[in-house]
Each structure stands twice: as structure tokens, then as C-alpha cells.
N, C-alpha and C. Protein backbone atom coordinates (compact mmCIF):
# COMPACT_ATOMS: atom_id res chain seq x y z
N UNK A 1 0.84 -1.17 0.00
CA UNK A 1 0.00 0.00 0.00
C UNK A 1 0.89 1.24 0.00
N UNK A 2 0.53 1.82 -1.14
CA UNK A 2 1.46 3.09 -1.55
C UNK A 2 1.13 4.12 0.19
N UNK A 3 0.04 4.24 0.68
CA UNK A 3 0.15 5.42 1.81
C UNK A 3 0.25 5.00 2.80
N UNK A 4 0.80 3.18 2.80
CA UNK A 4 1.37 3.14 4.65
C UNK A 4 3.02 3.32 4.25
N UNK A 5 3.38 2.75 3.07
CA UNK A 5 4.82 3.28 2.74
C UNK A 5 5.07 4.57 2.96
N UNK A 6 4.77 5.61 2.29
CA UNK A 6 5.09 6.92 2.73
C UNK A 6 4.77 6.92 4.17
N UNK A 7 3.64 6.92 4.51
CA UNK A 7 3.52 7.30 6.48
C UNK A 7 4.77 6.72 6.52
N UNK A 8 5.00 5.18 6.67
CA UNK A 8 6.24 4.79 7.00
C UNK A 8 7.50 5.52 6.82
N UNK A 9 7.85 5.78 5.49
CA UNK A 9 9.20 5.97 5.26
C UNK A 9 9.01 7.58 5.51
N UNK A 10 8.59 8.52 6.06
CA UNK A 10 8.48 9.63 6.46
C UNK A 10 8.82 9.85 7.75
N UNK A 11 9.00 8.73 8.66
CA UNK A 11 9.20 8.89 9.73
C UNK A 11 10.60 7.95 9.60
N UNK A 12 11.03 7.47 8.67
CA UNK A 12 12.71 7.22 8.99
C UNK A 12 14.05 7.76 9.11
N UNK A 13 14.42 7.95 9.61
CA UNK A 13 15.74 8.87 10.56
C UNK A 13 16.18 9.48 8.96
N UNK A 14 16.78 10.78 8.91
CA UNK A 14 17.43 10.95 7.42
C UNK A 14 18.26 12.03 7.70
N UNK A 15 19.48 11.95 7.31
CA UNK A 15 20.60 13.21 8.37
C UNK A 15 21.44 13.07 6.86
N UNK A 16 22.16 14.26 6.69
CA UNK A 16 23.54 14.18 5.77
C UNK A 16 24.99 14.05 6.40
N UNK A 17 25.56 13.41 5.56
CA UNK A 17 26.72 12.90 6.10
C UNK A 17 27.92 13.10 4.86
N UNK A 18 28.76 14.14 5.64
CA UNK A 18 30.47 13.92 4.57
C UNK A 18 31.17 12.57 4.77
N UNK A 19 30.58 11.55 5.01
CA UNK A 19 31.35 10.34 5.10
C UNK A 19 31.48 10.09 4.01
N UNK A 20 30.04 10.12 3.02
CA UNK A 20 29.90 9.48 1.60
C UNK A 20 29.58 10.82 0.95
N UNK A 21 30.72 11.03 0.16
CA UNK A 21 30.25 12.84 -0.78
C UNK A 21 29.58 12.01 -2.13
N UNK A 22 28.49 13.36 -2.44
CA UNK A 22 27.62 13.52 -3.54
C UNK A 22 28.09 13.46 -4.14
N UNK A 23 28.11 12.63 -5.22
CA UNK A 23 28.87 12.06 -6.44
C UNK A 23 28.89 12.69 -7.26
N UNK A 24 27.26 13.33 -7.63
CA UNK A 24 27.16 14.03 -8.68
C UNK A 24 27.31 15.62 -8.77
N UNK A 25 28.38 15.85 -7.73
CA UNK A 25 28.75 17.03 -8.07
C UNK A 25 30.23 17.11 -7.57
N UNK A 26 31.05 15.82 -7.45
CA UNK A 26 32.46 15.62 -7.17
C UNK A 26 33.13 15.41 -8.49
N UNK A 27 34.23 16.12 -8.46
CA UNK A 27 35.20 16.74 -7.89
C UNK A 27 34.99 17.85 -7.72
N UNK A 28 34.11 19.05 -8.46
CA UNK A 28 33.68 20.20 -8.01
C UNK A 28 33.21 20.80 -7.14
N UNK A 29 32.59 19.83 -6.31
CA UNK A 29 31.95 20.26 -4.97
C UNK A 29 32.12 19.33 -3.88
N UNK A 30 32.43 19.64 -2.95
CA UNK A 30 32.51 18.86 -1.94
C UNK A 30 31.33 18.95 -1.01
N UNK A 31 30.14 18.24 -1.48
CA UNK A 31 28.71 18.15 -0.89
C UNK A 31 28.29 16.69 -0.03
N UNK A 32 27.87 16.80 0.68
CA UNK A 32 26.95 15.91 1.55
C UNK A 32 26.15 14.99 0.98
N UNK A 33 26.36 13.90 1.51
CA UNK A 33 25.26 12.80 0.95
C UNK A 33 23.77 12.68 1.67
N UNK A 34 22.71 11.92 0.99
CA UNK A 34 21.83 11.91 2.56
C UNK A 34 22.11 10.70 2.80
N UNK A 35 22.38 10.31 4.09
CA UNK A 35 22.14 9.06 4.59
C UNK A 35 20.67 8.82 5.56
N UNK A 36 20.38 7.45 5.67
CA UNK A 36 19.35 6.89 6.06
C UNK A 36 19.56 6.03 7.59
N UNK A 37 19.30 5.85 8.62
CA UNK A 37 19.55 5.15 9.38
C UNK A 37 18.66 3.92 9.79
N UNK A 38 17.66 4.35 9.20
CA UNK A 38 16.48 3.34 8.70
C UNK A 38 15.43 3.58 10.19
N UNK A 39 14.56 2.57 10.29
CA UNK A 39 13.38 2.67 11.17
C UNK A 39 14.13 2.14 12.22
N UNK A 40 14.35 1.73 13.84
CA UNK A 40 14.59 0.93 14.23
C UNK A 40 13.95 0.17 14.66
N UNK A 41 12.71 0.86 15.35
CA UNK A 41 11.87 -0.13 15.73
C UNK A 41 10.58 0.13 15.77
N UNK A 42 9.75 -0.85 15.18
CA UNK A 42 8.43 -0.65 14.88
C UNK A 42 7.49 -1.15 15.54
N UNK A 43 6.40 -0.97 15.99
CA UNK A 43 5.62 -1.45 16.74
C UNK A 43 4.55 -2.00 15.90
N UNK A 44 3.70 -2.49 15.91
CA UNK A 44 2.71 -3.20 15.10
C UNK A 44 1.95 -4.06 15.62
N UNK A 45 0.54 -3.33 16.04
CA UNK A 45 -0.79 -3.83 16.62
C UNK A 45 -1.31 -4.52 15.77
N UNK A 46 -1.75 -6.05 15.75
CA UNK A 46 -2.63 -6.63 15.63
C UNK A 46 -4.19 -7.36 15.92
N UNK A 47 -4.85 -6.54 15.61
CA UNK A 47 -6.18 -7.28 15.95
C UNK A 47 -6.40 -8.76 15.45
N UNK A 48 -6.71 -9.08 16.90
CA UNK A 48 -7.31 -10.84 16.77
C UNK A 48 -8.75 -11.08 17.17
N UNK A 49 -9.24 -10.00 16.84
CA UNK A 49 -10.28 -10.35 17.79
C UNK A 49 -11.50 -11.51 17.13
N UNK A 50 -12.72 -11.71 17.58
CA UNK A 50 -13.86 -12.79 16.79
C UNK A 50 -14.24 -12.03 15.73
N UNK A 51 -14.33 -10.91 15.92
CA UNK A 51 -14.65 -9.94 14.06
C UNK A 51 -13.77 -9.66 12.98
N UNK A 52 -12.79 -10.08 13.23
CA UNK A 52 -11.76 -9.97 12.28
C UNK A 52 -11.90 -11.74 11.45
N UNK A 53 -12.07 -11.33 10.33
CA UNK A 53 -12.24 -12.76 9.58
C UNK A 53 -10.90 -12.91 9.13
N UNK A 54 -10.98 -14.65 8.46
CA UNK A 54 -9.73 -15.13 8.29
C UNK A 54 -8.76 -14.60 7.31
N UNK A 55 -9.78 -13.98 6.01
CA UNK A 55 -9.58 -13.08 4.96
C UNK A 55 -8.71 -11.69 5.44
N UNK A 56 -9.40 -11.06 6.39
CA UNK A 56 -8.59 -10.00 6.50
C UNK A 56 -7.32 -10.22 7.58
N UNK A 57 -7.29 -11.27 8.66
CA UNK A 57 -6.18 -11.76 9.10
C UNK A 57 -5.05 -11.84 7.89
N UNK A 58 -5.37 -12.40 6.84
CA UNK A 58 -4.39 -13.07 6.05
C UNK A 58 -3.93 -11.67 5.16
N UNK A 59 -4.67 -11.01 5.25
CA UNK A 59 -4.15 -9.64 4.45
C UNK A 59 -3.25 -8.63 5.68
N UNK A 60 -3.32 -9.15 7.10
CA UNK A 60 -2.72 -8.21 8.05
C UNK A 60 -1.50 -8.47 8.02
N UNK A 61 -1.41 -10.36 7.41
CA UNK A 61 0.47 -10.58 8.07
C UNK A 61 1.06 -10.30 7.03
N UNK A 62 0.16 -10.45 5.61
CA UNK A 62 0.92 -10.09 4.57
C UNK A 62 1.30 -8.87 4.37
N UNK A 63 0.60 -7.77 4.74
CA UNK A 63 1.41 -6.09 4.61
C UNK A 63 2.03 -6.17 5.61
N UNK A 64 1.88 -6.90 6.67
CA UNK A 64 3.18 -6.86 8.02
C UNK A 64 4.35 -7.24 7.26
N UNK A 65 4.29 -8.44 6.49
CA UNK A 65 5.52 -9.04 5.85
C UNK A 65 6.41 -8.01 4.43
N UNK A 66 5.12 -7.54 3.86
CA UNK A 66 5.15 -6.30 3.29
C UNK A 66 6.85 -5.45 3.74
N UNK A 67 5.91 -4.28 4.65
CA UNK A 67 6.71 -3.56 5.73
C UNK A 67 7.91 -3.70 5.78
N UNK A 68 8.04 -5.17 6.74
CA UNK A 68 9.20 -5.85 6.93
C UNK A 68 10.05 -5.86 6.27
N UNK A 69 9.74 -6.26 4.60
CA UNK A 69 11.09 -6.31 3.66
C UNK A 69 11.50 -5.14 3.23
N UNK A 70 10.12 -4.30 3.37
CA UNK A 70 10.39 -2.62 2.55
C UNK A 70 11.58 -1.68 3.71
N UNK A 71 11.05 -1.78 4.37
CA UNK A 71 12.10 -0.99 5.49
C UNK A 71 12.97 -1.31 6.49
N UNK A 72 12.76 -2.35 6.15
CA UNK A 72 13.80 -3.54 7.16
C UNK A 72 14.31 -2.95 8.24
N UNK A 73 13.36 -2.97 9.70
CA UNK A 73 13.77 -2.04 10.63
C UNK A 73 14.47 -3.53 11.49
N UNK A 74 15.35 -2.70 12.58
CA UNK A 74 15.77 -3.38 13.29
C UNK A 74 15.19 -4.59 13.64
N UNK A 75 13.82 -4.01 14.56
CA UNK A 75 13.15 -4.74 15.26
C UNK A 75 11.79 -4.74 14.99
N UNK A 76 11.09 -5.49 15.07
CA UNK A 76 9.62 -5.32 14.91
C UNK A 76 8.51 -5.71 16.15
N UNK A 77 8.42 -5.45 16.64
CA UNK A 77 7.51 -5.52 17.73
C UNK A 77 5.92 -5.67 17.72
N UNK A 78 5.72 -6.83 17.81
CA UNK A 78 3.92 -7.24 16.91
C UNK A 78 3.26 -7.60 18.02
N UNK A 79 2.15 -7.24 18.31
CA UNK A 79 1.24 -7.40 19.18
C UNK A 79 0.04 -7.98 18.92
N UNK A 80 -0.53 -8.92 19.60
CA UNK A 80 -1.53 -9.14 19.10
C UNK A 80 -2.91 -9.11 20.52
N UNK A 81 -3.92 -8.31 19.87
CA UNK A 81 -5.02 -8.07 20.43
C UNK A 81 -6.09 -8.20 20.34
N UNK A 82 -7.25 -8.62 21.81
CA UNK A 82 -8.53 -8.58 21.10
C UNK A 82 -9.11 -7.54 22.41
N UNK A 83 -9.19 -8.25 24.12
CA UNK A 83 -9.79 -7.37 24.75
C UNK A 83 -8.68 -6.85 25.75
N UNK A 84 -7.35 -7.48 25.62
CA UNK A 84 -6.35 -7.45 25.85
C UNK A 84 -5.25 -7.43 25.10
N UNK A 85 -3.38 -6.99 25.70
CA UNK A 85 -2.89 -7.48 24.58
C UNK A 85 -2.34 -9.42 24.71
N UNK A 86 -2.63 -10.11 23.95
CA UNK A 86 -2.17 -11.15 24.20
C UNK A 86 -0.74 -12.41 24.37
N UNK A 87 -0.04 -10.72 23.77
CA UNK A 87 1.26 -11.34 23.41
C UNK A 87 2.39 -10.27 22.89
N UNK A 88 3.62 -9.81 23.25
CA UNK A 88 4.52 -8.58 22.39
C UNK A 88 5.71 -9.59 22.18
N UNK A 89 5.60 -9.67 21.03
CA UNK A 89 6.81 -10.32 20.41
C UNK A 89 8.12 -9.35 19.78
N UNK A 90 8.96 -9.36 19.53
CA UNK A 90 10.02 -8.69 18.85
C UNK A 90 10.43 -9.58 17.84
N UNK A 91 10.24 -8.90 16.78
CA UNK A 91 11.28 -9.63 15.52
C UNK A 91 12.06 -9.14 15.20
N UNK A 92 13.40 -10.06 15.02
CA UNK A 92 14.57 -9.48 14.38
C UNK A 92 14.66 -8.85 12.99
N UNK A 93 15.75 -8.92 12.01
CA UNK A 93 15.67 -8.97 10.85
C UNK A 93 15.60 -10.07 10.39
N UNK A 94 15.79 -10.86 10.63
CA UNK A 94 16.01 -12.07 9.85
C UNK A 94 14.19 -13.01 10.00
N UNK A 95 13.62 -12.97 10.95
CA UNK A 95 12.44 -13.57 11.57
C UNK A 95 11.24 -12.44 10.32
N UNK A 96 10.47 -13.22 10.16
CA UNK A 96 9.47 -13.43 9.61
C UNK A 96 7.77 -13.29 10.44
N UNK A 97 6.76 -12.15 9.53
CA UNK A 97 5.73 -12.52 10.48
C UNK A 97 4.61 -13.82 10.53
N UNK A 98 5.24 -14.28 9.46
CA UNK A 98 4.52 -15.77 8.91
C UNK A 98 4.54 -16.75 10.05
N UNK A 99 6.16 -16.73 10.66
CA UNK A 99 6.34 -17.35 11.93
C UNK A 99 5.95 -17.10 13.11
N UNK A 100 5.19 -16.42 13.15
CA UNK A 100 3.96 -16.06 14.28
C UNK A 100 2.74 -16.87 14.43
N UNK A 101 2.78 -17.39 15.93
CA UNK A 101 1.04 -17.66 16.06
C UNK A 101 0.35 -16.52 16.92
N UNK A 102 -0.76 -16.46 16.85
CA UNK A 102 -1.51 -15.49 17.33
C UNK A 102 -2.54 -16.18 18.08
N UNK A 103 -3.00 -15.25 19.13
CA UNK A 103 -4.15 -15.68 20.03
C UNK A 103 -5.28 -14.87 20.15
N UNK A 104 -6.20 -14.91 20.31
CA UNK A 104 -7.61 -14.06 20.46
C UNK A 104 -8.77 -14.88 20.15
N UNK A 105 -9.61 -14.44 19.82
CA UNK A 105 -10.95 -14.39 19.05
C UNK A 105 -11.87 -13.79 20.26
N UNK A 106 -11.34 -13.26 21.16
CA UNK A 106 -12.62 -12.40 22.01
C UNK A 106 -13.25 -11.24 21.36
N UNK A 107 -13.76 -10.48 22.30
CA UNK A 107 -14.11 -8.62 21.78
C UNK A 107 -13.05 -7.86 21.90
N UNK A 108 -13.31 -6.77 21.33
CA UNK A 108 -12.33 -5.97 21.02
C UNK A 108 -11.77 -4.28 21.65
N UNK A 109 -10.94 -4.22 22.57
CA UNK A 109 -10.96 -3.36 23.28
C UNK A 109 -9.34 -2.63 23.17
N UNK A 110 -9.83 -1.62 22.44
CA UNK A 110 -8.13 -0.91 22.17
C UNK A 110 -7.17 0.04 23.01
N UNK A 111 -7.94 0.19 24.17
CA UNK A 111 -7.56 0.79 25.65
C UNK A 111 -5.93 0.17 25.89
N UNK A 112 -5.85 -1.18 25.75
CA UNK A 112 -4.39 -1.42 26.56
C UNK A 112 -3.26 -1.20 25.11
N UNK A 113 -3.62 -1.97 23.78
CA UNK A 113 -2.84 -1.53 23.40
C UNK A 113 -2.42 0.14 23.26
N UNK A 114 -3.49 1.04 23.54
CA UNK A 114 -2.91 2.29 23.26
C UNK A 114 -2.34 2.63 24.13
N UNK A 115 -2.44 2.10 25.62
CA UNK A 115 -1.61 2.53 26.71
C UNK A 115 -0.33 1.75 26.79
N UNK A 116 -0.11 0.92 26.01
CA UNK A 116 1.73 0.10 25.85
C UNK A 116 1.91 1.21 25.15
N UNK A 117 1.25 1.82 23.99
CA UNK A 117 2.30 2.80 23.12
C UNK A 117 2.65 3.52 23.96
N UNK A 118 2.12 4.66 24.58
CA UNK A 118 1.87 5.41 25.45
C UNK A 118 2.88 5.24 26.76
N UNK A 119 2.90 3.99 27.11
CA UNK A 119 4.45 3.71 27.80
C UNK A 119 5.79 3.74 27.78
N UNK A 120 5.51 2.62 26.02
CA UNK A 120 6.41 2.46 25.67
C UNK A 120 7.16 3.85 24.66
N UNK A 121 6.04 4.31 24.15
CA UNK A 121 6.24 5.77 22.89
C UNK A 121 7.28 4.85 21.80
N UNK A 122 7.16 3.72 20.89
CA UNK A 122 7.60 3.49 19.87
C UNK A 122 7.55 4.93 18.30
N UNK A 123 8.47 4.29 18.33
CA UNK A 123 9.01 5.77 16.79
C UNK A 123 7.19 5.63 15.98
N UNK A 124 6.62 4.31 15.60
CA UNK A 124 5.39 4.63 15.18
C UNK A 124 4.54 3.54 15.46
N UNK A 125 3.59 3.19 15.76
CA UNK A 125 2.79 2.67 15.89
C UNK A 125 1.67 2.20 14.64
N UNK A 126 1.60 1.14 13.87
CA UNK A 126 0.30 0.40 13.09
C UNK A 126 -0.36 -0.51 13.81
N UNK A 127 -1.83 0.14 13.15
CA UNK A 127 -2.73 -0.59 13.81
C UNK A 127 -3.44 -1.78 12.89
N UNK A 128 -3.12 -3.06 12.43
CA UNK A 128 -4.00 -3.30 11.32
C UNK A 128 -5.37 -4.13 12.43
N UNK A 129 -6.69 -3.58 12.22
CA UNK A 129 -8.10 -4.03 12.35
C UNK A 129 -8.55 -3.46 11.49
N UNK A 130 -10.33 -4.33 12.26
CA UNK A 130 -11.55 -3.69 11.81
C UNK A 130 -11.69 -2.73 12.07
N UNK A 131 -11.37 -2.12 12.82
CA UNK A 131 -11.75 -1.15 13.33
C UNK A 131 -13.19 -0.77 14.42
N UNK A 132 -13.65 -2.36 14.91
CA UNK A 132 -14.69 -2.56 15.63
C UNK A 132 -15.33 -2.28 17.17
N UNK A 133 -14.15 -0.88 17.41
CA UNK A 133 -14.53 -0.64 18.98
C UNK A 133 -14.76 0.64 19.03
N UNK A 134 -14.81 1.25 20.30
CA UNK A 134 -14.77 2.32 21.05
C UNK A 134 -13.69 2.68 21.20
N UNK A 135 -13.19 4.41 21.24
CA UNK A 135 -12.12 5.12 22.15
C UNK A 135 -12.26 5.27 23.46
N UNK A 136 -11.54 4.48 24.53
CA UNK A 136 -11.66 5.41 25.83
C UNK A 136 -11.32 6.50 25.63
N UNK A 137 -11.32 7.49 27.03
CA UNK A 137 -11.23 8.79 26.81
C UNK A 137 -9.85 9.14 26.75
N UNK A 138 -9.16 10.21 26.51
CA UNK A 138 -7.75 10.36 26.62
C UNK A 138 -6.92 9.30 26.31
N UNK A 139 -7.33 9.01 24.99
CA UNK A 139 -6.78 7.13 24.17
C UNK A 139 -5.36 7.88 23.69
N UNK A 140 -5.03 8.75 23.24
CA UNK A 140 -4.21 9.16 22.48
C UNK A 140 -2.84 8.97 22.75
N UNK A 141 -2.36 8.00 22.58
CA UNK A 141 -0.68 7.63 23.11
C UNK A 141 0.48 8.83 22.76
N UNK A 142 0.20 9.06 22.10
CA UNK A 142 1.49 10.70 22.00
C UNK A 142 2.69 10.16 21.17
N UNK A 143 2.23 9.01 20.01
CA UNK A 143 3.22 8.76 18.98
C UNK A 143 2.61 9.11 18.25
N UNK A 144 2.99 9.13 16.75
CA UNK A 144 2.56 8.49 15.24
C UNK A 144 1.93 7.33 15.18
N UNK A 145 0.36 7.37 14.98
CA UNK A 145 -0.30 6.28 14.84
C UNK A 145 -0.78 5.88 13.43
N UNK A 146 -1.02 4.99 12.21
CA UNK A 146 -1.35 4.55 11.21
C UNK A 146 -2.22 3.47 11.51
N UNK A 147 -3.75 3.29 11.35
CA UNK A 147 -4.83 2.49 11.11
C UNK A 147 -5.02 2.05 10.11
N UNK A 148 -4.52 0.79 10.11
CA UNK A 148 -5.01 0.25 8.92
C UNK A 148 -6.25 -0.70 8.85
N UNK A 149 -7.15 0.02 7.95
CA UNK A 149 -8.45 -0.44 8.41
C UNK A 149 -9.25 -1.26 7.14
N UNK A 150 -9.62 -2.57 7.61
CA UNK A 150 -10.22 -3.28 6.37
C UNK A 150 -11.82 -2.95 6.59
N UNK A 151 -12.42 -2.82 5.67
CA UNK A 151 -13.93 -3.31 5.30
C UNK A 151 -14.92 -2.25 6.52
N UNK A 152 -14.04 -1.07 6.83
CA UNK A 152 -15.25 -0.53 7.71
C UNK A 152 -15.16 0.97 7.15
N UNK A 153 -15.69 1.50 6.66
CA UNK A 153 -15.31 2.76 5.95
C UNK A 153 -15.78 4.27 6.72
N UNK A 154 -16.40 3.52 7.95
CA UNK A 154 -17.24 4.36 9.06
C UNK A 154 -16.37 4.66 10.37
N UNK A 155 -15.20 4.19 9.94
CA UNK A 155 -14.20 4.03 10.85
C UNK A 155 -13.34 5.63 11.05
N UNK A 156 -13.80 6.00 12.37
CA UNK A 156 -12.96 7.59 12.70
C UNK A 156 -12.60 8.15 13.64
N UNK A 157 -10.99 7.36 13.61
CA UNK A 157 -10.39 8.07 14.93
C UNK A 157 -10.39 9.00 15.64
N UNK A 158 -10.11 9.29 16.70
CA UNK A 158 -9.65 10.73 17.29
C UNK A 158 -8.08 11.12 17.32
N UNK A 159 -7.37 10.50 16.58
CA UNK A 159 -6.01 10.82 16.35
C UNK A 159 -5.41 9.69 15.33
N UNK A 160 -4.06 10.02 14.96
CA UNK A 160 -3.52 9.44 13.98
C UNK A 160 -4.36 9.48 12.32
N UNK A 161 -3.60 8.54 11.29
CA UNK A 161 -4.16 8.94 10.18
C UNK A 161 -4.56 7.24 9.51
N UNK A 162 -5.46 7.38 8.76
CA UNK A 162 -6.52 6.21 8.47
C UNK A 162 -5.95 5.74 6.98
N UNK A 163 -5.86 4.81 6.45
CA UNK A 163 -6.01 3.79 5.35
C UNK A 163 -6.88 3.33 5.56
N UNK A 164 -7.62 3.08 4.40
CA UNK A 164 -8.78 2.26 4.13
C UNK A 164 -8.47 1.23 3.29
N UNK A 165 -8.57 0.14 3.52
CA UNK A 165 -7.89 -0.86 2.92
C UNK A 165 -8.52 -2.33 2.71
N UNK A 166 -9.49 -2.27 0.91
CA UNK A 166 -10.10 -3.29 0.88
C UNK A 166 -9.19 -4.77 0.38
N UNK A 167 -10.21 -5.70 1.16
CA UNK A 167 -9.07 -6.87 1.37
C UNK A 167 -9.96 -7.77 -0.15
């Protein structure tokens, strides 16, 4: 998905550096390269809950896996949720989200994962659900949040920015 890439790669570290000079203006100029330091670590909410069908499960690990190869952050940090979180895993680079099992099928309550962000404050936070709950009040974790939202088009946060994303 062309607009979780940009959200994504908009928030990856980007500084210039005379380590590596601009080629295309050497020997005449002695200019700055940009370098990238990449994402390091990503956080990534998963809904498990009983309303999330198997269809759009299977479309969550695949843009997770997506992600993964596009920006190859350090770490990936995947959560999975329904009225709780059920599980925070870290993936390396090398680990895969295919190699994940997941737990849920309860209701769906987005209170704790927004308060791990909120603890934790990861560089950005994705959310892939339905988008099938309520905001508590003062939900707003105080990162960069991205919703990625299948099949509910009625879906409207009080913070962060929305994809709509038919599966």
C-alpha cells in the first residue's frame, strides 16, 4: 500500500553525512550525501479479535511481511489483540511474520494496546483491524499512529491517520 509506505518511510531517521560525498557534483563540490539510518523499531498492533475474519487476518500478516522487507527495521515488535494485549513479540531482521502464532478471538478493546504505546512511545505505531470498537477517553498515546483499516469505511479516529484498505 502506496500510503502506509510513505507514512512509514516519512518517519525514517534521514541526516547528511560527509562520510559518503555527492557524487554528482564531485570533484567540483565537496557536498553531503543523505544518509538513512532506517526505522529501528516498529511497533505493530494486531487485531485478533472474533470480528476480524480469516480473509482480513491473512491480508494483516501479509502487509506486516510487506513492511518488513520494505524498510527492514531493526526490530519489529507485533502485538496481538482482542480485549487485551495477548502477546509482544520482537522480531529481528532475519524472523518473519509468517512465523507467528496469534491468540484471540474475544471482543475488542483498544484501551491497553494504546496505553503500551503510550508507555512504551515506539518511533510509530500500526494498527492493522476492523476497526470494531470504542475510544476510551484520553486514548491518544502521544506517537505516530497509522490504522489500517479493512472493510469498515465508518471508521474515525480521534487521532492518527486512516487507510482504508479493501481486502
Amino acid at each position: 500500500n502506496v500510503l502506509l509506505q510513505k507514512f512509514l518511510f516519512d518517519r525514517v531517521k534521514r541526516d547528511f553525512s560527509y562520510r559518503k560525498l555527492n557524487r554528482r557534483f564531485f570533484p567540483d563540490f565537496l557536498l553531503p550525501s543523505q544518509q538513512s539510518d532506517g526505522l529501528e523499531t516498529l511497533a505493530v498492533g494486531v487485531d485478533t479479535s472474533g470480528s476480524v475474519e480469516q480473509e482480513q487476518f491473512n491480508a494483516f500478516i501479509s502487509e506486516m511481511t510487506y513492511i518488513k522487507q520494505i524498510l527492514q527495521p531493526e526490530q519489529m515488535q507485533v502485538l496481538d489483540f482482542d480485549t487485551k494485549i495477548k502477546q509482544v513479540r520482537t522480531l529481528g531482521p532475519a524472523e518473519t511474520p509468517q512465523t507467528l502464532t496469534f491468540q484471540g478471538r474475544g471482543g475488542t478493546r483498544i484501551g491497553p494496546l494504546l496505553t503500551w504505546a503510550k508507555e512504551t512511545q515506539p518511533k510509530v505505531l500500526v494498527v492493522f483491524t476492523d476497526g470494531e470498537f470504542g475510544f476510551p477517553p484520553e486514548s491518544d498515546p502521544g506517537c505516530p499512529v497509522m490504522w489500517v483499516i479493512h472493510t469498515n469505511s465508518r471508521f474515525n479516529p480521534p487521532f492518527g491517520e486512516v487507510i482504508f484498505y479493501p481486502v
